[in-house]
C-alpha atoms as a PDB file:
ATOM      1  CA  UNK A   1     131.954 183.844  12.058  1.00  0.00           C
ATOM      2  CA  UNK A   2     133.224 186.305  14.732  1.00  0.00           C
ATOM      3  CA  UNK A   3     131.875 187.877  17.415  1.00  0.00           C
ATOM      4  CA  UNK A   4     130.230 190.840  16.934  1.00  0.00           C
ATOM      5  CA  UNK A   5     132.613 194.172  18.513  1.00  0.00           C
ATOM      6  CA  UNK A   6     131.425 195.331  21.147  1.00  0.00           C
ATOM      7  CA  UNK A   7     129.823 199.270  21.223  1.00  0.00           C
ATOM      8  CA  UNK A   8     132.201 199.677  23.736  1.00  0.00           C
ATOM      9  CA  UNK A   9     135.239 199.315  21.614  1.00  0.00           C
ATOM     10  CA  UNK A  10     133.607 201.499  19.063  1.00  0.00           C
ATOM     11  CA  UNK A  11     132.932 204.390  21.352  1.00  0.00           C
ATOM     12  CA  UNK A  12     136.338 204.574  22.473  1.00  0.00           C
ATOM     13  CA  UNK A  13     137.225 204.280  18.725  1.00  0.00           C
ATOM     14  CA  UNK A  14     135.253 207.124  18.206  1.00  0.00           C
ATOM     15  CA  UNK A  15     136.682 209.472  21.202  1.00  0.00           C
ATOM     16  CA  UNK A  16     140.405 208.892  20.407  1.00  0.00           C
ATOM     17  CA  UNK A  17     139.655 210.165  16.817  1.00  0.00           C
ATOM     18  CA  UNK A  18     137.753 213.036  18.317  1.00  0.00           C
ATOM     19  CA  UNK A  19     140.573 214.112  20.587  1.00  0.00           C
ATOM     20  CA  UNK A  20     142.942 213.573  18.410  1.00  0.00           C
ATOM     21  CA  UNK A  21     141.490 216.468  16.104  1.00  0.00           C
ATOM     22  CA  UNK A  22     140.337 218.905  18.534  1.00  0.00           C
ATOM     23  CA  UNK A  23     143.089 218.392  20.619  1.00  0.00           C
ATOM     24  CA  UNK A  24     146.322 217.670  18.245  1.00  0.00           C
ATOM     25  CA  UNK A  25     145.513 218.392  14.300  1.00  0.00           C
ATOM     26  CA  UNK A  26     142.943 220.977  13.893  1.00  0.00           C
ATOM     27  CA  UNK A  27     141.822 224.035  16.506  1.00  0.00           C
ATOM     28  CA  UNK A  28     138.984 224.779  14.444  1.00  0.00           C
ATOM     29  CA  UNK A  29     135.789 222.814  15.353  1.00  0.00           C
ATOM     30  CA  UNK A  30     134.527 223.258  11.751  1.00  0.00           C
ATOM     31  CA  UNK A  31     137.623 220.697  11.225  1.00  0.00           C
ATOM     32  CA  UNK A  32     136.873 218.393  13.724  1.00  0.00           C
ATOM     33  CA  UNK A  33     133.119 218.457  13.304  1.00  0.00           C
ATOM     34  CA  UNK A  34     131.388 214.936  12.736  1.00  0.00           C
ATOM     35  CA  UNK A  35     128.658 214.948  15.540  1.00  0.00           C
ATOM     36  CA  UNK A  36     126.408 212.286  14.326  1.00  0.00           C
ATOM     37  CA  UNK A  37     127.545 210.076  16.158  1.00  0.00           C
ATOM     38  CA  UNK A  38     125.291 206.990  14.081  1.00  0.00           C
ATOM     39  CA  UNK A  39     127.967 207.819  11.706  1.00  0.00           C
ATOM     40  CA  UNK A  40     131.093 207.651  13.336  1.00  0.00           C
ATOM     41  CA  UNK A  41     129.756 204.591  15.227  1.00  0.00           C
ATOM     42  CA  UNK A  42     128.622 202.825  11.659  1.00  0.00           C
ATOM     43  CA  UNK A  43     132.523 204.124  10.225  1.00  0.00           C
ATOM     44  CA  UNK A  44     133.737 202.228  13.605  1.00  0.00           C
ATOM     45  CA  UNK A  45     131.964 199.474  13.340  1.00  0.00           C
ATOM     46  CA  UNK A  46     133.555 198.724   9.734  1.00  0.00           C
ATOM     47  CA  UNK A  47     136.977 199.547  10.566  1.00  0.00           C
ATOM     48  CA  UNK A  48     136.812 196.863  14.256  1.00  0.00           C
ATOM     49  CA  UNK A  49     135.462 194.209  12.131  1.00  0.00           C
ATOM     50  CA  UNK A  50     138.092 194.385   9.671  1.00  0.00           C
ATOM     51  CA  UNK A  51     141.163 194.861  11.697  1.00  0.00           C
ATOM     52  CA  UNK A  52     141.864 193.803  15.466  1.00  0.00           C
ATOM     53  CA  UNK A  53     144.998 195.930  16.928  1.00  0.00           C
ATOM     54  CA  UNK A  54     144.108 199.058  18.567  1.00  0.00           C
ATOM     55  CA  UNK A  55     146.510 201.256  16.697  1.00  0.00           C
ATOM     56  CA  UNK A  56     145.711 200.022  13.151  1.00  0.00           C
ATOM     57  CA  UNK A  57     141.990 200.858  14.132  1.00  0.00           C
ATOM     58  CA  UNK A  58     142.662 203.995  15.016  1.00  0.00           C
ATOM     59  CA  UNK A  59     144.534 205.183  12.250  1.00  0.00           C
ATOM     60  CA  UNK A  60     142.563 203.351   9.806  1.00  0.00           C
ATOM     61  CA  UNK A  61     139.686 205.196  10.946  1.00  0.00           C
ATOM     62  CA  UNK A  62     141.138 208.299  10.691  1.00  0.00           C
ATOM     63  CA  UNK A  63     141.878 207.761   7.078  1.00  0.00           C
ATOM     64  CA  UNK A  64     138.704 207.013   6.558  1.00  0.00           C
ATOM     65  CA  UNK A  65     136.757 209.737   8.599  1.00  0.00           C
ATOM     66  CA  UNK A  66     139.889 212.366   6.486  1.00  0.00           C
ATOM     67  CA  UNK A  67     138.725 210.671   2.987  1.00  0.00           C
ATOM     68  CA  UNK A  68     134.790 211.170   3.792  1.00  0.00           C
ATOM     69  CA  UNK A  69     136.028 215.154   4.727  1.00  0.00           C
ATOM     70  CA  UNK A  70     138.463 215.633   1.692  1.00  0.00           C
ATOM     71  CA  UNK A  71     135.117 214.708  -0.550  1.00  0.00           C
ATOM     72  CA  UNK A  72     133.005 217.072   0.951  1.00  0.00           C
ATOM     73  CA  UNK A  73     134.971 219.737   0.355  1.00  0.00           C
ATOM     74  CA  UNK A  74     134.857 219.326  -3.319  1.00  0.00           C
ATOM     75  CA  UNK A  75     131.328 219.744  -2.954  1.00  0.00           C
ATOM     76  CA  UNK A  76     130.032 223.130  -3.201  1.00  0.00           C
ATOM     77  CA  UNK A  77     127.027 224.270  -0.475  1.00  0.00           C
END
Protein backbone atom coordinates (compact mmCIF):
# COMPACT_ATOMS: atom_id res chain seq x y z
CA UNK A 1 0.00 0.00 0.00
CA UNK A 2 1.39 3.57 -0.33
CA UNK A 3 1.82 6.21 1.75
CA UNK A 4 -0.79 8.37 2.24
CA UNK A 5 0.01 12.20 0.23
CA UNK A 6 0.69 14.47 2.25
CA UNK A 7 -1.97 17.75 2.75
CA UNK A 8 0.86 19.57 1.87
CA UNK A 9 1.15 18.37 -1.65
CA UNK A 10 -2.54 18.79 -2.00
CA UNK A 11 -2.65 22.39 -0.97
CA UNK A 12 -0.14 23.37 -3.35
CA UNK A 13 -2.17 21.24 -5.85
CA UNK A 14 -4.93 23.25 -5.08
CA UNK A 15 -3.17 26.91 -5.36
CA UNK A 16 -1.48 26.26 -8.76
CA UNK A 17 -5.01 25.43 -10.16
CA UNK A 18 -6.32 28.52 -8.47
CA UNK A 19 -3.73 30.81 -10.00
CA UNK A 20 -3.76 29.39 -12.93
CA UNK A 21 -7.52 30.55 -13.48
CA UNK A 22 -7.57 33.81 -11.88
CA UNK A 23 -4.40 34.65 -13.08
CA UNK A 24 -4.02 33.03 -16.80
CA UNK A 25 -7.56 31.53 -18.19
CA UNK A 26 -10.43 33.34 -16.80
CA UNK A 27 -10.63 37.23 -15.28
CA UNK A 28 -13.94 36.59 -14.05
CA UNK A 29 -14.07 35.17 -10.46
CA UNK A 30 -17.48 33.59 -11.24
CA UNK A 31 -15.00 31.35 -13.53
CA UNK A 32 -12.55 30.63 -11.17
CA UNK A 33 -14.87 30.21 -8.21
CA UNK A 34 -14.52 26.79 -6.23
CA UNK A 35 -14.00 28.07 -2.57
CA UNK A 36 -14.79 25.01 -0.65
CA UNK A 37 -11.85 24.16 -0.22
CA UNK A 38 -13.05 20.30 1.37
CA UNK A 39 -13.70 19.96 -2.23
CA UNK A 40 -10.81 20.88 -4.04
CA UNK A 41 -8.74 19.16 -1.30
CA UNK A 42 -11.02 15.73 -1.67
CA UNK A 43 -10.57 16.36 -5.96
CA UNK A 44 -6.66 16.59 -4.92
CA UNK A 45 -6.48 13.98 -2.93
CA UNK A 46 -7.82 11.58 -5.85
CA UNK A 47 -5.81 12.95 -8.52
CA UNK A 48 -2.03 12.57 -5.99
CA UNK A 49 -2.99 9.11 -5.27
CA UNK A 50 -3.41 8.17 -8.73
CA UNK A 51 -0.58 9.84 -10.45
CA UNK A 52 2.95 10.94 -8.98
CA UNK A 53 4.63 13.73 -11.40
CA UNK A 54 3.83 17.19 -10.56
CA UNK A 55 2.75 18.25 -13.99
CA UNK A 56 0.42 15.31 -14.76
CA UNK A 57 -1.26 16.27 -11.33
CA UNK A 58 -1.77 19.45 -12.17
CA UNK A 59 -3.28 19.15 -15.37
CA UNK A 60 -5.18 16.18 -14.47
CA UNK A 61 -6.78 18.15 -11.90
CA UNK A 62 -7.65 20.76 -13.96
CA UNK A 63 -9.55 18.48 -16.21
CA UNK A 64 -11.24 17.35 -13.61
CA UNK A 65 -12.13 20.59 -11.60
CA UNK A 66 -13.20 21.95 -15.86
CA UNK A 67 -15.47 18.61 -16.19
CA UNK A 68 -17.23 19.18 -12.59
CA UNK A 69 -17.80 23.14 -14.08
CA UNK A 70 -18.87 22.14 -17.72
CA UNK A 71 -21.79 19.96 -15.77
CA UNK A 72 -22.97 22.60 -13.79
CA UNK A 73 -23.60 24.70 -16.34
CA UNK A 74 -26.05 22.43 -17.94
CA UNK A 75 -27.87 22.73 -14.87
CA UNK A 76 -30.33 25.40 -14.66
CA UNK A 77 -30.54 27.58 -11.06
Amino acid sequence: MTSPVAIQELKVLVQLHRIFWRYIAACDLLLCGMDDLAFLLSVARVVCEALTEATERFWCYKGILELFHSSLELVGP
